[in-house]
Protein backbone atom coordinates (compact mmCIF):
# COMPACT_ATOMS: atom_id res chain seq x y z
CA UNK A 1 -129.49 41.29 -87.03
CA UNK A 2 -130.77 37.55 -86.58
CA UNK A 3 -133.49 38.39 -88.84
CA UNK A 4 -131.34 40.05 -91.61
CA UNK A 5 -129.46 37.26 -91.44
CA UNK A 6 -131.79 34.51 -92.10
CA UNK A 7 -133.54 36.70 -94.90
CA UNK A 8 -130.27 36.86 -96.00
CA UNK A 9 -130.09 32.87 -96.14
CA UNK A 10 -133.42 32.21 -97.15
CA UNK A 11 -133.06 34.57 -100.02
CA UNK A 12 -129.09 33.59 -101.08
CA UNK A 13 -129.63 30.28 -100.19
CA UNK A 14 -131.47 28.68 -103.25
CA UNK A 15 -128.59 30.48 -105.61
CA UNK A 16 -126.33 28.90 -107.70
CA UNK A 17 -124.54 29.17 -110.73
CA UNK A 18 -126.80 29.57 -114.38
CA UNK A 19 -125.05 28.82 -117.64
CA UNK A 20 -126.21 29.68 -120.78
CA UNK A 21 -127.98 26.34 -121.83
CA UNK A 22 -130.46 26.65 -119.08
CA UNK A 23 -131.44 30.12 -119.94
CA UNK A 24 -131.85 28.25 -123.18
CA UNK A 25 -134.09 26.23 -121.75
CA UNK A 26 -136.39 28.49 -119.62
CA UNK A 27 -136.50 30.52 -122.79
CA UNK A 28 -138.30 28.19 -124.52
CA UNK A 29 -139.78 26.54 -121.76
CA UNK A 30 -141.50 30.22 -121.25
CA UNK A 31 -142.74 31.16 -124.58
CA UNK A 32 -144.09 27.10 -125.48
CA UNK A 33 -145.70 27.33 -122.06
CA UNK A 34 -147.09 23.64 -122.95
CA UNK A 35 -145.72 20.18 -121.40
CA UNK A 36 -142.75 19.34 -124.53
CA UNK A 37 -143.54 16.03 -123.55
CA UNK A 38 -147.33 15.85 -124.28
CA UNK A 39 -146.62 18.23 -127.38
CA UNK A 40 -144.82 15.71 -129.17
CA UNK A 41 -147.24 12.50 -127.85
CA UNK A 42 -144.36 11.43 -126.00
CA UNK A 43 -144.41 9.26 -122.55
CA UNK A 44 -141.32 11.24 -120.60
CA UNK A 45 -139.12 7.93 -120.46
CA UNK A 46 -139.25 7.99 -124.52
CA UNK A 47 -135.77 7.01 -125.92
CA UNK A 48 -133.90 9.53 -128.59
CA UNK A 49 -135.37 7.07 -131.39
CA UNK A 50 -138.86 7.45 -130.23
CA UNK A 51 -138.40 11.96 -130.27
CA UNK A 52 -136.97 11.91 -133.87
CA UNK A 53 -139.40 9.73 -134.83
CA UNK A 54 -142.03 11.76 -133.51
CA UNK A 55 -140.50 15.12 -134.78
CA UNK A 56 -140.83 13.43 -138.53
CA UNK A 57 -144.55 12.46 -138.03
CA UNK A 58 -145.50 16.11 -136.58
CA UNK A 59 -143.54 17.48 -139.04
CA UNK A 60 -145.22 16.28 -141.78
CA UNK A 61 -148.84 17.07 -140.00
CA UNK A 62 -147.61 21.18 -139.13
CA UNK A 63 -145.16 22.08 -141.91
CA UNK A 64 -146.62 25.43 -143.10
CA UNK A 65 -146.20 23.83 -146.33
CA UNK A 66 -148.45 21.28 -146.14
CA UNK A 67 -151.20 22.82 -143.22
CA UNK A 68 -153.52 25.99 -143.79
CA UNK A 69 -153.37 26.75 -140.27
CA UNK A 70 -152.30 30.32 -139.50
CA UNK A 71 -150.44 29.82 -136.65
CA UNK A 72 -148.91 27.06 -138.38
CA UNK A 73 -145.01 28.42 -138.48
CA UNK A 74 -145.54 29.67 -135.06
CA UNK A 75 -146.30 26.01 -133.99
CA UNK A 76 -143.52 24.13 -136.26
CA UNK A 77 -141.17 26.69 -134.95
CA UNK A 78 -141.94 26.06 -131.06
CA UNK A 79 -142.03 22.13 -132.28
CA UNK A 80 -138.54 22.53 -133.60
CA UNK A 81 -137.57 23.97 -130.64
CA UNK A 82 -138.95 21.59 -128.44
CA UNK A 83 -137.25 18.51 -130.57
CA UNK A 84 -133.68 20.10 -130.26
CA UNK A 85 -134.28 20.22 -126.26
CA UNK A 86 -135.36 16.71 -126.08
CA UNK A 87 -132.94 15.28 -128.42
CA UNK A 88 -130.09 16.35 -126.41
CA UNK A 89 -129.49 14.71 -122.94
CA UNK A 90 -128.14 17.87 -121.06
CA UNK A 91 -131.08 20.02 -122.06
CA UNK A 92 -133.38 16.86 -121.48
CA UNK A 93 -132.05 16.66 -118.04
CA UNK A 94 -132.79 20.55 -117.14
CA UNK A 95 -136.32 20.47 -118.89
CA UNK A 96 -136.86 17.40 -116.35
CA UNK A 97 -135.87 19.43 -113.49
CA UNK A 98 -137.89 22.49 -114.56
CA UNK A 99 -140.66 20.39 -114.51
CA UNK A 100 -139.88 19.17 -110.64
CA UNK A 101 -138.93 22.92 -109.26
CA UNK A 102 -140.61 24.97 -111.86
CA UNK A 103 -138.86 28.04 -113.09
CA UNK A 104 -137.12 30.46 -110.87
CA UNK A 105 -138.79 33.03 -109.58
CA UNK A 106 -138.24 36.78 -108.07
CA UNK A 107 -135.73 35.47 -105.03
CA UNK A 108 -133.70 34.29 -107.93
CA UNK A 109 -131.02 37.02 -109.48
CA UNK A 110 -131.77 35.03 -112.79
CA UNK A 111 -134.80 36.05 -112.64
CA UNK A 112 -134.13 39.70 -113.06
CA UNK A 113 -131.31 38.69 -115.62
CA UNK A 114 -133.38 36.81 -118.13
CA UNK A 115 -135.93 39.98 -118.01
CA UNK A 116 -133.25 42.25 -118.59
CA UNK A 117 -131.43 40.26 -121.33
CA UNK A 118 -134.30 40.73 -123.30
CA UNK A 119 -134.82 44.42 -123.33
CA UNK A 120 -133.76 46.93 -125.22
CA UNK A 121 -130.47 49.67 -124.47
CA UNK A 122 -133.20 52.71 -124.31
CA UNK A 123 -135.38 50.58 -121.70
CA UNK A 124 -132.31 49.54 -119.67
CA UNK A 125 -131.30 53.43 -119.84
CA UNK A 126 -134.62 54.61 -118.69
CA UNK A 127 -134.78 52.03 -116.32
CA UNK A 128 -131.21 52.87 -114.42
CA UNK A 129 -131.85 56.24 -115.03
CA UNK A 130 -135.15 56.19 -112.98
CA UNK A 131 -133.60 53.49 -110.37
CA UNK A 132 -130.41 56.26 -109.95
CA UNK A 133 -132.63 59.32 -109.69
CA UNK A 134 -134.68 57.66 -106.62
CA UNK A 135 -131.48 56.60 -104.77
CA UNK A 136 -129.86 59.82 -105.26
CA UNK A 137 -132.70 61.76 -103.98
CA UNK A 138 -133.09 59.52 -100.96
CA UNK A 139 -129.64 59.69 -100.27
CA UNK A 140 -129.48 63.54 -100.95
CA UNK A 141 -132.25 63.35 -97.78
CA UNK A 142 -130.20 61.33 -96.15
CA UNK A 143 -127.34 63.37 -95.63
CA UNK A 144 -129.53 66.54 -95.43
CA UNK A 145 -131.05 65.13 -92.01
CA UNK A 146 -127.82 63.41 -90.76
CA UNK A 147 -126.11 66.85 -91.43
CA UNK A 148 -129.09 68.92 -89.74
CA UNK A 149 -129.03 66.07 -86.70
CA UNK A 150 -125.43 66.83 -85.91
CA UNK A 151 -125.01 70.59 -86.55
CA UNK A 152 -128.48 70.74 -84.24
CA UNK A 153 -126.75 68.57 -81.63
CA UNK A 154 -123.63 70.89 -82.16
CA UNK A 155 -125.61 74.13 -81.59
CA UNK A 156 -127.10 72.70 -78.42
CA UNK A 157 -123.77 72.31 -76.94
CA UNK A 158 -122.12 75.25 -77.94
CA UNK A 159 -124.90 77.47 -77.60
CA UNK A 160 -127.29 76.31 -74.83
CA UNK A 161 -125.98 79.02 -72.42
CA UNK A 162 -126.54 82.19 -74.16
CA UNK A 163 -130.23 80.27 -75.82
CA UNK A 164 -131.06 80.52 -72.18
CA UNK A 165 -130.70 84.12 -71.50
CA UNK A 166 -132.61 85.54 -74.75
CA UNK A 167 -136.15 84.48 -74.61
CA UNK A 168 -137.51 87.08 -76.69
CA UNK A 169 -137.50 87.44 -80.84
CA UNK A 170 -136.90 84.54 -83.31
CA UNK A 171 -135.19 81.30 -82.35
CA UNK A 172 -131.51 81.93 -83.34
CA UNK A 173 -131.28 77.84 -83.64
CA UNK A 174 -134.20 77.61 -86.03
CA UNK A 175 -132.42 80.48 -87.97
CA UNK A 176 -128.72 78.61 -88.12
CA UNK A 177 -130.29 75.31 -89.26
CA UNK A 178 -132.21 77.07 -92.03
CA UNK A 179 -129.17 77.55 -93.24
CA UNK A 180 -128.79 74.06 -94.58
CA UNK A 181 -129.83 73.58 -98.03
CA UNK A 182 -132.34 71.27 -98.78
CA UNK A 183 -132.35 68.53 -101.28
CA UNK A 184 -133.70 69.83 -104.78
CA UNK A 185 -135.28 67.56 -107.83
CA UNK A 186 -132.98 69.63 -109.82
CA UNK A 187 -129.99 67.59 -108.79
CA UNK A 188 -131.22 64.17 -109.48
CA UNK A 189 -129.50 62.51 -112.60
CA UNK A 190 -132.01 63.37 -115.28
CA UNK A 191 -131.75 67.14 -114.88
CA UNK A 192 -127.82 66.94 -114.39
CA UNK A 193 -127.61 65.58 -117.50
CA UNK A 194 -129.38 68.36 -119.06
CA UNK A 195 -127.58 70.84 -117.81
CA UNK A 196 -124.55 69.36 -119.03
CA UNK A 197 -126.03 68.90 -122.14
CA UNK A 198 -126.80 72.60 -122.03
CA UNK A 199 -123.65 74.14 -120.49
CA UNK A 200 -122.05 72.10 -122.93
CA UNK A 201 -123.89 73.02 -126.01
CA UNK A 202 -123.45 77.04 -124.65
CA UNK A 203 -119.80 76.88 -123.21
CA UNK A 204 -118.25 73.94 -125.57
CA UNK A 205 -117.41 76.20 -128.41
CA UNK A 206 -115.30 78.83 -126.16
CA UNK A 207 -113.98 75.56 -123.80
CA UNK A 208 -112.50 74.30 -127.37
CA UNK A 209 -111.96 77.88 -128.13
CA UNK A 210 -109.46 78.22 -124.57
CA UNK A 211 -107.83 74.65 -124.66
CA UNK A 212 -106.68 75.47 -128.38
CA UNK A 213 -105.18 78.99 -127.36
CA UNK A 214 -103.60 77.28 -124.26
CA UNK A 215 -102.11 74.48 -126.41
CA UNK A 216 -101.10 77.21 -128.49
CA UNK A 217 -99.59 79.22 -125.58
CA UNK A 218 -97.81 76.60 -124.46
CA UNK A 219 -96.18 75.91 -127.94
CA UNK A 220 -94.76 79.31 -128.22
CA UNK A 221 -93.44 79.41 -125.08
CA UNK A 222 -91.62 76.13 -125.91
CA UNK A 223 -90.16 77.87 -128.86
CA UNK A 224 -89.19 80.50 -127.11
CA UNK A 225 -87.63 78.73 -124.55
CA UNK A 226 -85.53 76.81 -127.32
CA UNK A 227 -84.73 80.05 -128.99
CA UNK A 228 -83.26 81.19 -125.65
CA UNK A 229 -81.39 77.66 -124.72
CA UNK A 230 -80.11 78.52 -128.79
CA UNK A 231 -78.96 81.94 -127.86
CA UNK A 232 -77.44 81.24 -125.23
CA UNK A 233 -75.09 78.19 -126.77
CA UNK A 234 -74.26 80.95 -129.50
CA UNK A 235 -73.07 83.25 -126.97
CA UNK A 236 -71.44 80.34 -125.51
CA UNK A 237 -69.61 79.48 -128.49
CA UNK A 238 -68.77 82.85 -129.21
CA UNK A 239 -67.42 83.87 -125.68
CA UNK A 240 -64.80 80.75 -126.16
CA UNK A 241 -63.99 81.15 -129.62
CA UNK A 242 -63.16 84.82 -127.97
CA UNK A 243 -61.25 83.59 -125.35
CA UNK A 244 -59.19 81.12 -127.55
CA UNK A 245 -58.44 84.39 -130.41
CA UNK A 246 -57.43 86.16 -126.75
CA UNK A 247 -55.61 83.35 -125.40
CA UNK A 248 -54.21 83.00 -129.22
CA UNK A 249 -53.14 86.77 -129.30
CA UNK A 250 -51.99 87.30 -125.89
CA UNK A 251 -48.08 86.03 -126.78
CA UNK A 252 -48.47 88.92 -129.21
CA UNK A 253 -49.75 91.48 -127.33
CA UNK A 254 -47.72 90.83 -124.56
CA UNK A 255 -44.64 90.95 -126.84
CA UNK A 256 -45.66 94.50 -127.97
CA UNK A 257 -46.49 95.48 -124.64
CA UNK A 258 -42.66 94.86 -123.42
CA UNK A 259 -41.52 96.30 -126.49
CA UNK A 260 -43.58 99.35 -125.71
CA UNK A 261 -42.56 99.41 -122.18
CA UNK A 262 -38.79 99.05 -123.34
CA UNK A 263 -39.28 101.99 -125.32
CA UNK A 264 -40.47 104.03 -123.03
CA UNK A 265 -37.59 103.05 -120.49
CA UNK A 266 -35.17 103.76 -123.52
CA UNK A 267 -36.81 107.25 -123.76
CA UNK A 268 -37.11 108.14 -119.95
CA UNK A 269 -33.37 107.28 -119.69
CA UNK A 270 -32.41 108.93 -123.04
CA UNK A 271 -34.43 112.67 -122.08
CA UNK A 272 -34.64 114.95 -119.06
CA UNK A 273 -33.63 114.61 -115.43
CA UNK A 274 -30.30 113.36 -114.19
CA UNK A 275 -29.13 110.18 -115.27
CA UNK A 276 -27.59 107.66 -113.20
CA UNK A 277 -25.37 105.09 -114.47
CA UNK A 278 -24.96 101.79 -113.06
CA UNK A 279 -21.33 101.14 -112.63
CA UNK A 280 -21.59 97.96 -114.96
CA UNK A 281 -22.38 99.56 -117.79
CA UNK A 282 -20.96 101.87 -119.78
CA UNK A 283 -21.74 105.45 -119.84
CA UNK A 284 -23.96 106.70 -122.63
CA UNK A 285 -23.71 110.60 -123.73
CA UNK A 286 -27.64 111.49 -123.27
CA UNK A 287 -29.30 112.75 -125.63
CA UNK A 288 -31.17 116.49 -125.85
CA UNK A 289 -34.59 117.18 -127.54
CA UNK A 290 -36.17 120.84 -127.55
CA UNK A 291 -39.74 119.25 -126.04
CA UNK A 292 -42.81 121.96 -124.99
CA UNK A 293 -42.34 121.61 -121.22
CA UNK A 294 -45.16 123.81 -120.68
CA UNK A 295 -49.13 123.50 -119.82
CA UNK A 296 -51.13 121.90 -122.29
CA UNK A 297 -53.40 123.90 -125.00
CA UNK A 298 -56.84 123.34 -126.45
CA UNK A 299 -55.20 122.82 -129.58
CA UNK A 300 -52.42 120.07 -128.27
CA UNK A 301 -55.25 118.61 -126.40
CA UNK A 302 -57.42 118.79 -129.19
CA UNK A 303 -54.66 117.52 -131.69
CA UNK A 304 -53.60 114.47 -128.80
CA UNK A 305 -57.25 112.90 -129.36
CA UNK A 306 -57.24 112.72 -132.84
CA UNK A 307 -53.73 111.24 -132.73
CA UNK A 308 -54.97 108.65 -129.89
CA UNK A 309 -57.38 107.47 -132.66
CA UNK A 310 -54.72 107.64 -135.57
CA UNK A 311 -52.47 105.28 -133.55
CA UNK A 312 -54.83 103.12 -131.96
CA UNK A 313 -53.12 100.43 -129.10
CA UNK A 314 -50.75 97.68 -130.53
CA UNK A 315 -48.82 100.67 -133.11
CA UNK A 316 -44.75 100.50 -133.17
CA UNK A 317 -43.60 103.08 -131.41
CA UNK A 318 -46.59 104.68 -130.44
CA UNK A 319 -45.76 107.22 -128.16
CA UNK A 320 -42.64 108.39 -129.71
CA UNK A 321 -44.66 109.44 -132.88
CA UNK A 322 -47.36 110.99 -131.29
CA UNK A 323 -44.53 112.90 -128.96
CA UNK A 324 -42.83 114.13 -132.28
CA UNK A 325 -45.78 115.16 -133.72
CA UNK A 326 -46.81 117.28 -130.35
CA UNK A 327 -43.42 118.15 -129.70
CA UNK A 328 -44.08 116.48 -126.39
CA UNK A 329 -41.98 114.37 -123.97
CA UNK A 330 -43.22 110.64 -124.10
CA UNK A 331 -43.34 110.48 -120.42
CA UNK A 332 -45.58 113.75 -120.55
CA UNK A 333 -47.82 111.80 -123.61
CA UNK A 334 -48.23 108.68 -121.63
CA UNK A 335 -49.64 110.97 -118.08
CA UNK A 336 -51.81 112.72 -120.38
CA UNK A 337 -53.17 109.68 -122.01
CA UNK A 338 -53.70 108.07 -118.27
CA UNK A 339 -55.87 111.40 -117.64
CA UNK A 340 -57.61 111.02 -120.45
CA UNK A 341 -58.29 107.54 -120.38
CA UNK A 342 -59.46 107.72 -116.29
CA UNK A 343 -61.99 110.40 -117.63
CA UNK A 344 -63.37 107.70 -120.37
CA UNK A 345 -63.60 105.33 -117.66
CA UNK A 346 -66.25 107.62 -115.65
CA UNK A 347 -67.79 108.08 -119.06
CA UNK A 348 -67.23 112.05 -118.73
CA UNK A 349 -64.83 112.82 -120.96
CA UNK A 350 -65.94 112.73 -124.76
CA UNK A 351 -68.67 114.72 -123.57
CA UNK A 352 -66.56 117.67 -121.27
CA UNK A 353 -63.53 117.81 -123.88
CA UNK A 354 -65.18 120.39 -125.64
CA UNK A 355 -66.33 122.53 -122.17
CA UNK A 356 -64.31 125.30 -120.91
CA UNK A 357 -64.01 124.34 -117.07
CA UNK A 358 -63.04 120.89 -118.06
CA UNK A 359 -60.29 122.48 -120.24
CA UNK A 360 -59.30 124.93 -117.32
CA UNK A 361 -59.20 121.90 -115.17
CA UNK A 362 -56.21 120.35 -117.28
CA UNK A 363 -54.33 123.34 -117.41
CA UNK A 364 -54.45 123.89 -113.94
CA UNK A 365 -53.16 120.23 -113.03
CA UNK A 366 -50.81 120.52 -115.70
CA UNK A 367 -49.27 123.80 -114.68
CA UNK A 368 -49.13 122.03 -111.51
CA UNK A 369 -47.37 118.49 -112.31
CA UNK A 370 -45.03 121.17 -114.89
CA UNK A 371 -44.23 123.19 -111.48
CA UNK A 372 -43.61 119.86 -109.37
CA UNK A 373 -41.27 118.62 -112.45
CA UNK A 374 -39.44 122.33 -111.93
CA UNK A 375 -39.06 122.30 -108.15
CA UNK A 376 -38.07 118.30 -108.34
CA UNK A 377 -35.54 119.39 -110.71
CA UNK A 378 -33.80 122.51 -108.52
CA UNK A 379 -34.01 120.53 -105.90
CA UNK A 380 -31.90 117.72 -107.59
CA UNK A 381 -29.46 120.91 -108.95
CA UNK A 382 -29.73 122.59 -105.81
CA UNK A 383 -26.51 121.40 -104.33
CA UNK A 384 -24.93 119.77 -107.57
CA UNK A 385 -23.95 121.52 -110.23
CA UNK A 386 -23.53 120.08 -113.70
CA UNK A 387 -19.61 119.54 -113.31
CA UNK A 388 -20.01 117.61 -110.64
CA UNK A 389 -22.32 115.74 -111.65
CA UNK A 390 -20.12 114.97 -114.44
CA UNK A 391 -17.87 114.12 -112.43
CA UNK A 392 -19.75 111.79 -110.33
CA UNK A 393 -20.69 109.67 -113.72
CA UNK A 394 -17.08 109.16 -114.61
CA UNK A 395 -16.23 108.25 -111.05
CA UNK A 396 -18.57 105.84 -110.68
CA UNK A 397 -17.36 103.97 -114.28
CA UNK A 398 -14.04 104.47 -113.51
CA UNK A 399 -14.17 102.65 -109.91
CA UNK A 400 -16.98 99.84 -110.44
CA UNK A 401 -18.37 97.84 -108.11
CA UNK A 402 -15.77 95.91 -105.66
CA UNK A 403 -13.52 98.07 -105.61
CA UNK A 404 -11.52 98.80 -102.25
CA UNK A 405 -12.76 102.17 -100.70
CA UNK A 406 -15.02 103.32 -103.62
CA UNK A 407 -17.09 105.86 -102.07
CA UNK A 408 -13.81 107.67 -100.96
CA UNK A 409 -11.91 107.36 -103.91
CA UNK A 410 -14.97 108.71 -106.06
CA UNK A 411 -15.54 111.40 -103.37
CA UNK A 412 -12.07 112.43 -104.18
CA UNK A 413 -13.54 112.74 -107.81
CA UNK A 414 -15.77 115.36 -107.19
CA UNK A 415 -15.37 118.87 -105.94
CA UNK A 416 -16.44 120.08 -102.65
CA UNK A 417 -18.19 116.44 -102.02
CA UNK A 418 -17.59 114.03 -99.42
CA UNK A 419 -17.81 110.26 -99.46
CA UNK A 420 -21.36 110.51 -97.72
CA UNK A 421 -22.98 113.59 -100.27
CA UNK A 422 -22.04 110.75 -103.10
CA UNK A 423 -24.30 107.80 -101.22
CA UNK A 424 -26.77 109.91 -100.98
CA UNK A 425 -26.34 111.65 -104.08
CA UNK A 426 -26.75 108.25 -105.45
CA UNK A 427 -29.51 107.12 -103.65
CA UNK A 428 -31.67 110.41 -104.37
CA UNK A 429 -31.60 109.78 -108.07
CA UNK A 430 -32.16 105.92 -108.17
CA UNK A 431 -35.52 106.52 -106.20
CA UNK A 432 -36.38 109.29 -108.61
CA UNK A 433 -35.97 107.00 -111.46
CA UNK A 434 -37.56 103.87 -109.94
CA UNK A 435 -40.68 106.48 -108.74
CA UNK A 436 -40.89 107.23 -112.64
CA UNK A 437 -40.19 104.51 -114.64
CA UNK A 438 -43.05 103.05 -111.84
CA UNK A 439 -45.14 105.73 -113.18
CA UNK A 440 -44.55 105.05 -116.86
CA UNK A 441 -44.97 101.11 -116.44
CA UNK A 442 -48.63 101.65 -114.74
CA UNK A 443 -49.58 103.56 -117.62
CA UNK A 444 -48.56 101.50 -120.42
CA UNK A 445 -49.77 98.67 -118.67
CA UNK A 446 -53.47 100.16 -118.27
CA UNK A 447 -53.41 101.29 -122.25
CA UNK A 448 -51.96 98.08 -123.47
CA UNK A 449 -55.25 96.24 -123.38
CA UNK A 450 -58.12 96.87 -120.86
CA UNK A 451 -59.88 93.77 -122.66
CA UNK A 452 -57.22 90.77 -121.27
CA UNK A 453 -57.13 90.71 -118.01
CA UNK A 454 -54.61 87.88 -118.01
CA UNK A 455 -52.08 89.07 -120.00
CA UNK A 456 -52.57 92.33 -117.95
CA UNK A 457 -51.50 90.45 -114.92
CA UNK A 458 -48.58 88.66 -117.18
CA UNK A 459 -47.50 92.01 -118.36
CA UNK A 460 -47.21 93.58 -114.27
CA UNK A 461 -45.56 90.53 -113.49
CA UNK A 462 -43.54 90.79 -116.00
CA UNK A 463 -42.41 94.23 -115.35
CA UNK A 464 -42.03 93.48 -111.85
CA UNK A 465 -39.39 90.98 -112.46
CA UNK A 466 -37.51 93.16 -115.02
CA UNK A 467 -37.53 96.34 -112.22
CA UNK A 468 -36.51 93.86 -109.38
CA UNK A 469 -33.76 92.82 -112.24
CA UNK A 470 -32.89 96.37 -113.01
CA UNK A 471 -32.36 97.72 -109.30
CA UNK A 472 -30.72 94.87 -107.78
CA UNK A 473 -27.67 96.01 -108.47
CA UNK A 474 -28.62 99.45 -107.24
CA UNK A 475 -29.91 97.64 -103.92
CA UNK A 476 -26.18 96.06 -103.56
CA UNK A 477 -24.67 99.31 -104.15
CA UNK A 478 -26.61 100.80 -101.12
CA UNK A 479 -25.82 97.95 -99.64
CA UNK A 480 -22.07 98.32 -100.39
CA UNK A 481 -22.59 102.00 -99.22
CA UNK A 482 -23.63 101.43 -96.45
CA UNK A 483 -20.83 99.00 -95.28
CA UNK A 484 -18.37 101.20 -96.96
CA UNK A 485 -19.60 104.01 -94.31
């Protein structure tokens, strides 16, 4: 280290800053090669006056004008040259201590500079080129034997033990270090280079070939990706212009949905069954119509789809002109329709209307709900005839609700009926009417519009407050009933 050290100083030490007036100067100093001073029949204390005049006097003498000598520009250049170095006190002064030191030499890095400042780009090239190649091959040995020193070192340790027990055959150490690749001339600089040049030259055209059909790729899929983002907004836009038209519409259809529902309770308390009237109101004669009570055909089944289409959802009165043209009850249209539409719902039914067992199917439930309507019915008229049921409607308007002893005095009313049969009388039929005008409701509710969910839920509300309206006065009468009893 002590001796790196002062090689290091001896070397460094006589370095200093160069500036570009003293390379100047050991230019020319170099390529006169002769003392400026004795050149120009000077003494080297000569003032400024005494150079010009000396540079006008040799001037005269070496002109190439005036001489015959060949070398006679080479000599009135380097003359020139010497004059503009002696003329001027700062290059003076460095000429002066050139001649004292000399010119640097190899220890100095300007030595190396001033060479290399006055060769050409292609000798510089060769030059690092060569310099690059030997360090990279030295270094390629380099790590070669520091890599072979430690994974030899490595397969003494780990392997030392079972080395010892086989003798015989090749050495398995020998064989791992092999292993190592040794450094090759073909990866010094110079033959890198051609093989880029070549794997270039080869592979450029389908490199430029790839990066254009990636830059492509990646364009399309940008458009595509904006075409989606624009799809989607549309369908955005669309789905709320939707919802406002719905939310726009829905006083309407809600409006026709009542109207339909009041309809229907108009017909279900207008046709069939016993009628109950509420003691505030006033009696109203109901009203016959010669209806088909009986199963359902192919050809009413049939007829019922096309008329479903005909009078499509949101039509005034609806189900009253499809009834009339079947000769149907509404209350019978509007179960049908909730068959029909449950099959659409599974997605089974345009495609079984036409099949026999389907058909059969119908006619069996309806011959069934027809027989359930039958046996409600005689059990309703089972113990009442029609004259006392008559007689239990005028009763009940002619002693209204509040009045002292009702139930008795309206038992007194009708034959071979006591206070209690009444009540109960009463209460049978008010929970057979609730039960179907339930019934109807649900139905009208699902065909009013399967598309609105909200006003769905605004239309069952709504219905729920007008039935809680409609029997509250039935649930005081029970009430009264039962206090009365």
């Amino acid at each position: 280290m002590i001796l790196l050290g002062l090689c290091f100083i001896i070397l460094i030490g006589p370095a200093h800053c160069w500036d570009s007036v003293q390379m100047e100067v050991f230019d020319v100093v170099e390529e006169v090669n002769q003392n400026f001073y004795e050149l120009m029949g000077l003494a080297q204390d000569a003032t400024v006056s005494d150079v010009k005049r000396a540079y006008r006097t040799l001037s005269k003498q070496i002109h190439p004008d005036k001489s015959d000598d060949p070398d006679a520009e080479i000599k009135f250049r380097q003359m020139v040259a010497v004059y503009e170095v002696l003329k001027d006190p700062e290059r003076r002064q460095h000429y002066d201590n050139v001649l004292v030191n000399g010119l640097p030499d190899w220890r100095s890095p300007v030595f190396y500079f001033r060479r290399a400042r006055k060769m050409s780009m292609l000798e510089i090239s060769v030059i690092l080129t060569v310099v690059i190649s030997i360090a990279q091959y030295l270094m390629a040995w380099g790590s070669y034997w520091d890599k072979y020193k430690t994974l030899d070192e490595y397969y003494d340790r780990k392997f030392k033990k079972a080395a010892k027990v086989k003798k015989s055959g090749p050495d398995p150490k020998e064989e791992f270090l092999a292993k190592i690749a040794k450094p090759s001339w073909k990866n010094i600089l110079p033959i890198q280079i051609c093989q880029g040049l070549y794997y270039v030259v080869v592979h450029g055209p389908s490199l430029i070939k790839k990066y254009r059909e990636e830059q492509k790729r990646k364009i399309q899929k940008a458009e595509e990706e904006k075409r989606e983002l624009e799809e989607e907004e549309r369908l955005r836009l669309k789905e709320e212009e939707e919802r406002k038209a719905r939310k726009l519409a829905a006083p309407k259809r809600r409006k026709q949905a009542l109207q339909e529902v009041q309809q229907l309770r108009n017909t279900m308390s207008g046709g069939g069954g016993c009628v109950v009237y509420s003691p505030d109101c006033p009696v109203q004669e109901p009203t016959s119509h010669n209806y088909n009570t009986g199963m359902w055909t192919d050809e009413e089944l049939c007829e019922f789809t096309k008329l479903l289409n005909k009078y499509p959802g949101g039509t005034v009165d609806r189900w009253e002109v499809i009834s009339e043209q079947l000769n149907r009850a509404p209350h019978e249209v509007i179960k049908m329709a909730a068959k029909i539409r449950e099959k659409m719902a599974a997605g089974t039914w345009l495609q079984q209307q036409q099949e026999e067992p389907l058909l059969a199917k119908i006619k069996t439930k309806t011959r069934a709900a027809a027989l359930d309507d039958e046996d409600l019915t005689k059990s309703c008229d089972q113990h009442w005839s029609a004259v006392q049921q008559q007689a239990l409607e005028k009763a009940l308007k002619a002693f209204p609700k509040g009045t002292d002893q009702r139930w008795q005095k309206i038992a007194k009313q009708v034959p071979d009926k006591s206070a209690e049969d009444c009540i109960n009388r009463f209460k049978y039929l008010a929970e057979k009417i609730r039960k179907k005008k339930a019934e109807e409701e649900e139905a009208a509710a699902r065909l009013a519009d399967d598309d609105n969910d909200d006003v769905n839920k605004d239309n069952d509300d709504i219905n729920k407050a007008d039935d809680d309206e409609q029997y509250d006065d039935n649930d005081d009468d029970e009430q009264d009933n039962d206090s009365d009893s």
